[in-house]
C-alpha atoms as a PDB file:
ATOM      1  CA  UNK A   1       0.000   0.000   0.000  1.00  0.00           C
ATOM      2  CA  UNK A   2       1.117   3.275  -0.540  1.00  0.00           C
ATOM      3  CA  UNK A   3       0.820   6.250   1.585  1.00  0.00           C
ATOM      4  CA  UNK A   4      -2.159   7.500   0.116  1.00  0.00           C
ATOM      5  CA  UNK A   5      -4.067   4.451   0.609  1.00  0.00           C
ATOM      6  CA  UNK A   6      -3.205   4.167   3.864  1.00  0.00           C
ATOM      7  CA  UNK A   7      -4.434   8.323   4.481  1.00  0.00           C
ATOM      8  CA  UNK A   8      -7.497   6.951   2.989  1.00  0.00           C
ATOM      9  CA  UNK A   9      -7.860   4.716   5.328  1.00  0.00           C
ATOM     10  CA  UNK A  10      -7.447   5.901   7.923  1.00  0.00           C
ATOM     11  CA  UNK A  11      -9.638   9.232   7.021  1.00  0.00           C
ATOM     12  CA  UNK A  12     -12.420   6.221   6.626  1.00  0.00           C
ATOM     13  CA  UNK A  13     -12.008   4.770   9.831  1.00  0.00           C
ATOM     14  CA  UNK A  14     -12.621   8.674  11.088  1.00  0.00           C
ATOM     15  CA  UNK A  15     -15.576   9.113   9.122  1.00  0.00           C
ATOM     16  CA  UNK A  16     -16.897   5.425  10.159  1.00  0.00           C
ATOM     17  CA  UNK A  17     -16.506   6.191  13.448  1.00  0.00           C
ATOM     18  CA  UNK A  18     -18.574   9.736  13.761  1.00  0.00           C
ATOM     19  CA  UNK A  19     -20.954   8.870  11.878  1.00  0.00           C
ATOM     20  CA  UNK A  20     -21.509   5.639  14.419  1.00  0.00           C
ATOM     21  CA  UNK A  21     -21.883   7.966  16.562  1.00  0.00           C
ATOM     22  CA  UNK A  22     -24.152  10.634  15.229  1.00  0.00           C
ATOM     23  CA  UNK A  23     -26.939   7.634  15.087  1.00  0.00           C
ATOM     24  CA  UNK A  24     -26.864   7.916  18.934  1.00  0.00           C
ATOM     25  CA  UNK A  25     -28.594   9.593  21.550  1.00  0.00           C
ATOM     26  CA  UNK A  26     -26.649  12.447  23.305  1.00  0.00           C
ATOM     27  CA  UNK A  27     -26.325  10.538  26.220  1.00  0.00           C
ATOM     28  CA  UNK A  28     -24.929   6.621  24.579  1.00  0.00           C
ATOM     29  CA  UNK A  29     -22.605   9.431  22.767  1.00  0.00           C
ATOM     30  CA  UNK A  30     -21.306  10.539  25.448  1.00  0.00           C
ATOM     31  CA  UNK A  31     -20.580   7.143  26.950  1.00  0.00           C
ATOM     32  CA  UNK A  32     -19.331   5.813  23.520  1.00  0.00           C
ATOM     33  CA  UNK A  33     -16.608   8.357  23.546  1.00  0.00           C
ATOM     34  CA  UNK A  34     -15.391   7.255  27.149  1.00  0.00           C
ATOM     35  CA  UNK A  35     -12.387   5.678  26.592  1.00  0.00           C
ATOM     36  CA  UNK A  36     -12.663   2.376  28.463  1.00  0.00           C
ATOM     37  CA  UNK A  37     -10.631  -0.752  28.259  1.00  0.00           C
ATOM     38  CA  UNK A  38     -12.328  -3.691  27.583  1.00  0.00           C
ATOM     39  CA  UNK A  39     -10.579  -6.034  30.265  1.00  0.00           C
ATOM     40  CA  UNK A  40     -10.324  -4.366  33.227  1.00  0.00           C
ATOM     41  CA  UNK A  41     -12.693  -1.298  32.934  1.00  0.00           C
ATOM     42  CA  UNK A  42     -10.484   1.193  33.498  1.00  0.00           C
ATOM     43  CA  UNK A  43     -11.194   4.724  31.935  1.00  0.00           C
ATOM     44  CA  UNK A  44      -8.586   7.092  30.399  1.00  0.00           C
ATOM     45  CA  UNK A  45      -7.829   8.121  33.242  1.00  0.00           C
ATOM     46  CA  UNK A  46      -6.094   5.159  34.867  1.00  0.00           C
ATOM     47  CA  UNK A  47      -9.175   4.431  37.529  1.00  0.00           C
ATOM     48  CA  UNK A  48     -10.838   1.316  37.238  1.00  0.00           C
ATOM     49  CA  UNK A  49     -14.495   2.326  39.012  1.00  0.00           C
ATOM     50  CA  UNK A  50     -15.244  -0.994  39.998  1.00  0.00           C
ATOM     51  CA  UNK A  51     -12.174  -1.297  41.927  1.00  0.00           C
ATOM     52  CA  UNK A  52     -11.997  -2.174  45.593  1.00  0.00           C
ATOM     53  CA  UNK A  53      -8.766  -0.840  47.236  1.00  0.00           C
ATOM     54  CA  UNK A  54     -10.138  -2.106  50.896  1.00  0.00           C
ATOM     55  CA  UNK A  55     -10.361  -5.699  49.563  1.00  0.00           C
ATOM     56  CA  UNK A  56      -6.962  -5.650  47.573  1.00  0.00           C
ATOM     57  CA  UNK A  57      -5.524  -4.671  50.800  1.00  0.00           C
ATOM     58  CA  UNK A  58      -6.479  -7.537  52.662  1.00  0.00           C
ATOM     59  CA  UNK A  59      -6.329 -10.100  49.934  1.00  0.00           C
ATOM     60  CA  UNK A  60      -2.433  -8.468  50.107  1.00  0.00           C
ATOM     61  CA  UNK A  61      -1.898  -9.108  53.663  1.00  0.00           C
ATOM     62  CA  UNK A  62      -3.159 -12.530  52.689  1.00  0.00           C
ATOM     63  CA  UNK A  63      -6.890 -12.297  54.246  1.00  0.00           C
ATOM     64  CA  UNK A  64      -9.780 -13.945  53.110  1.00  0.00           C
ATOM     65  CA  UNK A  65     -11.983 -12.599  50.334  1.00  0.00           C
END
């Protein structure tokens, strides 16, 4: 492929993607463009919200779960 084709590309994949998203509601749009990983959760941010720090703790210390 050349370097045009792949600029084509990936100016498709752009166009793919917004208009995916301009056949949502506000509110799915605004969740859609969350960036989330899919195996752990966490956002862009680095937080994963479902997350317990008081049970890694003990689990850590070697305590039950």
């Amino acid at each position: 492929m050349t370097d045009r084709d792949f600029l084509w590309c990936a100016v498709n994949l752009l166009l793919d993607e917004e208009e995916a998203l301009a056949a949502l509601c506000p509110a799915c749009r605004e969740e859609a463009r969350r960036a989330v990983c899919p195996v752990c959760g966490a956002t862009a941010a680095g937080e994963n919200a479902s997350f317990d720090l008081a049970r890694y703790e003990r689990l850590k210390r070697g305590g039950t779960p």
